[in-house]
Protein backbone atom coordinates (compact mmCIF):
# COMPACT_ATOMS: atom_id res chain seq x y z
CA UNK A 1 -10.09 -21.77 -7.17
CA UNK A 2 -13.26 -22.93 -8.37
CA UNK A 3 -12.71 -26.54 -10.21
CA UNK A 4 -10.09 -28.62 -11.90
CA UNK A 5 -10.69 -29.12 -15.59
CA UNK A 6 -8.85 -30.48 -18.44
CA UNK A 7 -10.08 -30.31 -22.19
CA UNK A 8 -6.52 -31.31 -23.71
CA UNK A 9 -7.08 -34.23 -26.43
CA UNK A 10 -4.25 -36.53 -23.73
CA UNK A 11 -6.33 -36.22 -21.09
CA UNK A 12 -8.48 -39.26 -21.65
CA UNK A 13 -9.47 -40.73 -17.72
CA UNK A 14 -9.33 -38.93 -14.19
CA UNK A 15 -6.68 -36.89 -12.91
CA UNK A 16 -5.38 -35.00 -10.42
CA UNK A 17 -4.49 -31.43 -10.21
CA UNK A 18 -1.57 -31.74 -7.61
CA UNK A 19 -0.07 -34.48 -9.75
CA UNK A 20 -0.58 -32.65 -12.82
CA UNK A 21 0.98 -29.46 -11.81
CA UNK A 22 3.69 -30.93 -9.87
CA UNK A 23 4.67 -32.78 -12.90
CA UNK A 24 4.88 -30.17 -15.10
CA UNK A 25 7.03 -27.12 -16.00
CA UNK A 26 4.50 -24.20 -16.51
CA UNK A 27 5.84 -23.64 -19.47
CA UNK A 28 3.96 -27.29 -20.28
CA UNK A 29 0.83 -26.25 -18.47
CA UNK A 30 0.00 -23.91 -21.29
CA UNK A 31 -2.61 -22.06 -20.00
CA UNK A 32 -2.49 -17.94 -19.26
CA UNK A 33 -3.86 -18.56 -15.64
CA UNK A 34 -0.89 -20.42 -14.00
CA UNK A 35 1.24 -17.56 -15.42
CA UNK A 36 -0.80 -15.15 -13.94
CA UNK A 37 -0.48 -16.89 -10.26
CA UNK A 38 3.36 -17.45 -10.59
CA UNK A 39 3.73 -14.10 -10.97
CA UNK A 40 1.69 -13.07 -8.07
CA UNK A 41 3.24 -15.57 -5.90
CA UNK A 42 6.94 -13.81 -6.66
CA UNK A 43 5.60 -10.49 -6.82
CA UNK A 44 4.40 -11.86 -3.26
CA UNK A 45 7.48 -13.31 -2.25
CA UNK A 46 9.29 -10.17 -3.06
CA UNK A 47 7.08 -7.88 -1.22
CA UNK A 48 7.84 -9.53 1.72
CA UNK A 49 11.49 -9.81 0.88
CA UNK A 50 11.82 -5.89 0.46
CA UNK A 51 8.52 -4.57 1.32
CA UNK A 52 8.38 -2.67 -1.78
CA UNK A 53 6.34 -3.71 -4.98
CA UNK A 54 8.76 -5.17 -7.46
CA UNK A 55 7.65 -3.93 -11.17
CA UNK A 56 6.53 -6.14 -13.28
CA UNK A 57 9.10 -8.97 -14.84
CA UNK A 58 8.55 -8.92 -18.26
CA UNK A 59 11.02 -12.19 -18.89
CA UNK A 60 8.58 -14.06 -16.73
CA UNK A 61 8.36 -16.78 -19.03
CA UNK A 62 11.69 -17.40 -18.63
CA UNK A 63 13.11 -16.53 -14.95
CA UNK A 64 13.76 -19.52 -12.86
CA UNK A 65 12.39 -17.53 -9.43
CA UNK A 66 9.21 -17.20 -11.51
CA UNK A 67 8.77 -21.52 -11.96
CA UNK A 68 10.58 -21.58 -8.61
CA UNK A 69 7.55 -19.26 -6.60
CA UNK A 70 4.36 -21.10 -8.63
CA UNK A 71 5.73 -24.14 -7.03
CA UNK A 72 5.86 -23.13 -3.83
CA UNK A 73 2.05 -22.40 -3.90
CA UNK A 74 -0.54 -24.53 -2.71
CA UNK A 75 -3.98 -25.05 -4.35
CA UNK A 76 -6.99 -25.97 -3.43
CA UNK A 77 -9.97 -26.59 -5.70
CA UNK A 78 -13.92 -25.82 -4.27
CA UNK A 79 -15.44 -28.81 -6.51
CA UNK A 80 -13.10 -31.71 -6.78
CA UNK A 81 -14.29 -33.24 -9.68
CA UNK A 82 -13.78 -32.44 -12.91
CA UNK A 83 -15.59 -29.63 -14.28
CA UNK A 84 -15.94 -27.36 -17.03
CA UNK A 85 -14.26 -24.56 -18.10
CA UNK A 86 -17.33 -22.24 -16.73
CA UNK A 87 -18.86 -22.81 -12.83
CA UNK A 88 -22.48 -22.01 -11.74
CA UNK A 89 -22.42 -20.54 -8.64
CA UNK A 90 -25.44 -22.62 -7.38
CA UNK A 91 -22.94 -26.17 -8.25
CA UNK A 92 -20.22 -24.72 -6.67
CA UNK A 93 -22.16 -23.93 -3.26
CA UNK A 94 -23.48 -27.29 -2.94
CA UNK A 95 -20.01 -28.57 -3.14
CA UNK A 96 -18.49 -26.26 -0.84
CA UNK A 97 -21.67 -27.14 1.78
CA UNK A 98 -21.31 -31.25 1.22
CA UNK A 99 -17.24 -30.55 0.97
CA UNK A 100 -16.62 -28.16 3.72
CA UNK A 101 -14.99 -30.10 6.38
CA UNK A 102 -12.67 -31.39 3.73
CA UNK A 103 -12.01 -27.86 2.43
CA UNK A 104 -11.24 -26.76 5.81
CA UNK A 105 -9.08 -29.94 6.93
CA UNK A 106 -6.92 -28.69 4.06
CA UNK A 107 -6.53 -25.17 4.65
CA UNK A 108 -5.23 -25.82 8.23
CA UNK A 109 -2.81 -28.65 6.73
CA UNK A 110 -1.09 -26.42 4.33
CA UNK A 111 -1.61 -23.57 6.94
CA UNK A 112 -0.53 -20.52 4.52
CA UNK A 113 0.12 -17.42 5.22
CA UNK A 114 -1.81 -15.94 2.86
CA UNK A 115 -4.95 -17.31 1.07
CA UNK A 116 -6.34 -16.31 -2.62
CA UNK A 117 -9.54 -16.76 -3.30
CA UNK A 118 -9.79 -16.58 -6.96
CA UNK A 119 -13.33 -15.12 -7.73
CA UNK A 120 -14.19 -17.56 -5.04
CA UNK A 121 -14.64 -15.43 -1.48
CA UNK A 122 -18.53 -14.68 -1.97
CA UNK A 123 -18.82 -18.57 -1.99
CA UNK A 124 -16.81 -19.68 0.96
CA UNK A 125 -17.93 -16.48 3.60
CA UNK A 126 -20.47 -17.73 4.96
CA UNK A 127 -18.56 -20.59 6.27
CA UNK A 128 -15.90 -18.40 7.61
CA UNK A 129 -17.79 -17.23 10.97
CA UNK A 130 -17.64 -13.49 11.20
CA UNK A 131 -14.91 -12.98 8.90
CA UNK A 132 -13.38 -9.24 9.86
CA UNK A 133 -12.21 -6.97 6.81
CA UNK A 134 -9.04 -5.84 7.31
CA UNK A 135 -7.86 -3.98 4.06
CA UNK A 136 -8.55 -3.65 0.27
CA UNK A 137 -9.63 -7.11 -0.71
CA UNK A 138 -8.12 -8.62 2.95
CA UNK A 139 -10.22 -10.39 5.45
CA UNK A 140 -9.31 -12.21 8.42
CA UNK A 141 -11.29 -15.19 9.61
CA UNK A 142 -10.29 -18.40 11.96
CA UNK A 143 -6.96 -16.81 11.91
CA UNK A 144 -6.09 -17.11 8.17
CA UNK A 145 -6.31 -13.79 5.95
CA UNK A 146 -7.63 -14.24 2.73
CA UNK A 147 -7.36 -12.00 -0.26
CA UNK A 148 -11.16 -11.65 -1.99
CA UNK A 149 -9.55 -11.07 -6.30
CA UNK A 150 -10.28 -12.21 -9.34
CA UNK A 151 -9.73 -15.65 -10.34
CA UNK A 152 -5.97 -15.84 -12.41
CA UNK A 153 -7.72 -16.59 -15.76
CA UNK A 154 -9.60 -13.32 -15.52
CA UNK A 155 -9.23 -12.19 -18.76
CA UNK A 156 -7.61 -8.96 -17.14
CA UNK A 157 -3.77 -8.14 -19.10
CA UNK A 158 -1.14 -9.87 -16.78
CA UNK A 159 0.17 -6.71 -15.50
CA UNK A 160 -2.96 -5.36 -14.66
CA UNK A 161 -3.70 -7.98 -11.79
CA UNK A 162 -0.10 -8.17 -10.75
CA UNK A 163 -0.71 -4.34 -10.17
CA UNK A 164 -3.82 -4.28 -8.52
CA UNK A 165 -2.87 -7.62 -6.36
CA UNK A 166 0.49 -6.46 -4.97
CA UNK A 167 -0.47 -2.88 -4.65
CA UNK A 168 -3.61 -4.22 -2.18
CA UNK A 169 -1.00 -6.52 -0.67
CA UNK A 170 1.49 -3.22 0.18
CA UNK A 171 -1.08 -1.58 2.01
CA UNK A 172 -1.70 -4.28 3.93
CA UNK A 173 1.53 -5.93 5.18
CA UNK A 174 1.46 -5.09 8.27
CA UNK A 175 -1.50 -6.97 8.92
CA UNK A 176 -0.56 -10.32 6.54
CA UNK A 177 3.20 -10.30 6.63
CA UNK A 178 4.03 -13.98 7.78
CA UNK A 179 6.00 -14.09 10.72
CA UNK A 180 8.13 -17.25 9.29
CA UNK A 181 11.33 -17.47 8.22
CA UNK A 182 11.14 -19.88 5.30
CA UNK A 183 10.69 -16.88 2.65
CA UNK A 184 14.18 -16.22 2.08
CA UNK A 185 14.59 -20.06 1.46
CA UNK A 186 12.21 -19.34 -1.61
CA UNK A 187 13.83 -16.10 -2.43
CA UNK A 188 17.43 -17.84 -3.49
C-alpha cells in the first residue's frame, strides 16, 4: 500500500501499523479498506482451496474465516511514516528510491505467494528488473508475482473488486497457485 495514516482523535504520538492491526479485531479498525482486503484474502484462500471463485459472502462482517484470512496477510507500506489520507506520487517515489533495499529485504522475509499492489505497481516497476506480464493484472518479477489493482479503499462497491480481483486471479492460477501446503491450515 501506499502509507500508514491515522486521523482517529486516540491516536495522539507514533504508531505502528503491524501493532495496530495485529491488535485489533477489524471490526475495531473501522475503516471500509481492511474489509475490502479480508475479503480478497478469503476469496483468495478459497480459490486455491477449490479453484473455483466463491460468490461473494455477504455476512462478511461477521464470519470468523473472514477475521481469520485478513490476519493471515502481510502488509507492507511504500512510505513508512505517517502520512495523509491522500499520496503524491512524486513523495511516494522518493521514498520507494531512498527505501528500496528495505522494501525489498521485506518482501523476501515474508516471501508470499502472491503480492498486491494496491494502486501501487506503476511506482515500484521500475525497481523490479524486467518484470514479465503474465495475465490480467499479473506480473512476475525476481520470482514473486504481483497483482497490479486498485488500492482496497478504492471507492469501488465491495463486491465489485472482489469480482474483478478473483475473477483475474481464476484465469491465472496456473501461473500463481502457491505450491505450499499451509493453505488448508488457513482454510479450517
Amino acid at each position: 500500500m501506499k502509507e500508514a495514516y491515522e486521523n482517529s482523535a486516540d491516536v495522539t504520538e507514533e504508531w505502528a501499523l503491524n501493532d495496530y492491526i495485529a491488535s485489533k479485531r477489524l471490526s475495531e479498525l473501522g475503516k471500509p479498506m481492511w474489509w475490502s482486503m479480508a475479503q480478497w484474502v478469503d476469496g483468495i484462500n478459497k480459490l486455491i482451496e477449490t479453484s473455483d471463485v466463491i460468490p461473494f459472502n455477504e455476512d462478511y462482517k461477521s464470519d470468523p474465516k473472514v477475521e481469520k484470512a485478513f490476519h493471515s496477510c502481510a502488509i507492507i507500506n511504500l512510505k513508512k511514516s505517517g502520512g495523509k489520507s491522500f499520496s503524491l506520487s512524486d513523495d511516494l517515489s522518493s521514498y520507494i528510491d531512498s527505501d528500496w533495499d528495505l522494501l525489498w529485504e521485506q518482501i523476501q522475509e515474508i516471501n508470499p505467494d502472491l503480492i498486491i499492489c494496491g494502486a501501487t505497481y506503476p511506482l515500484i516497476e521500475s525497481k523490479l528488473g524486467c518484470p514479465q506480464k503474465s495475465a490480467e493484472w499479473l506480473y512476475h518479477a525476481q520470482g514473486y508475482h504481483f497483482i497490479d489493482f486498485w488500492h482496497p479503499s478504492n471507492q469501488w462497491p465491495h463486491k465489485v473488486k472482489y469480482y474483478s480481483l478473483m475473477s483475474a486471479l481464476k484465469q491465472s492460477k496456473e501461473l500463481w497457485m502457491p505450491k505450499r501446503s499451509f493453505v488448508a491450515e488457513l482454510l479450517e
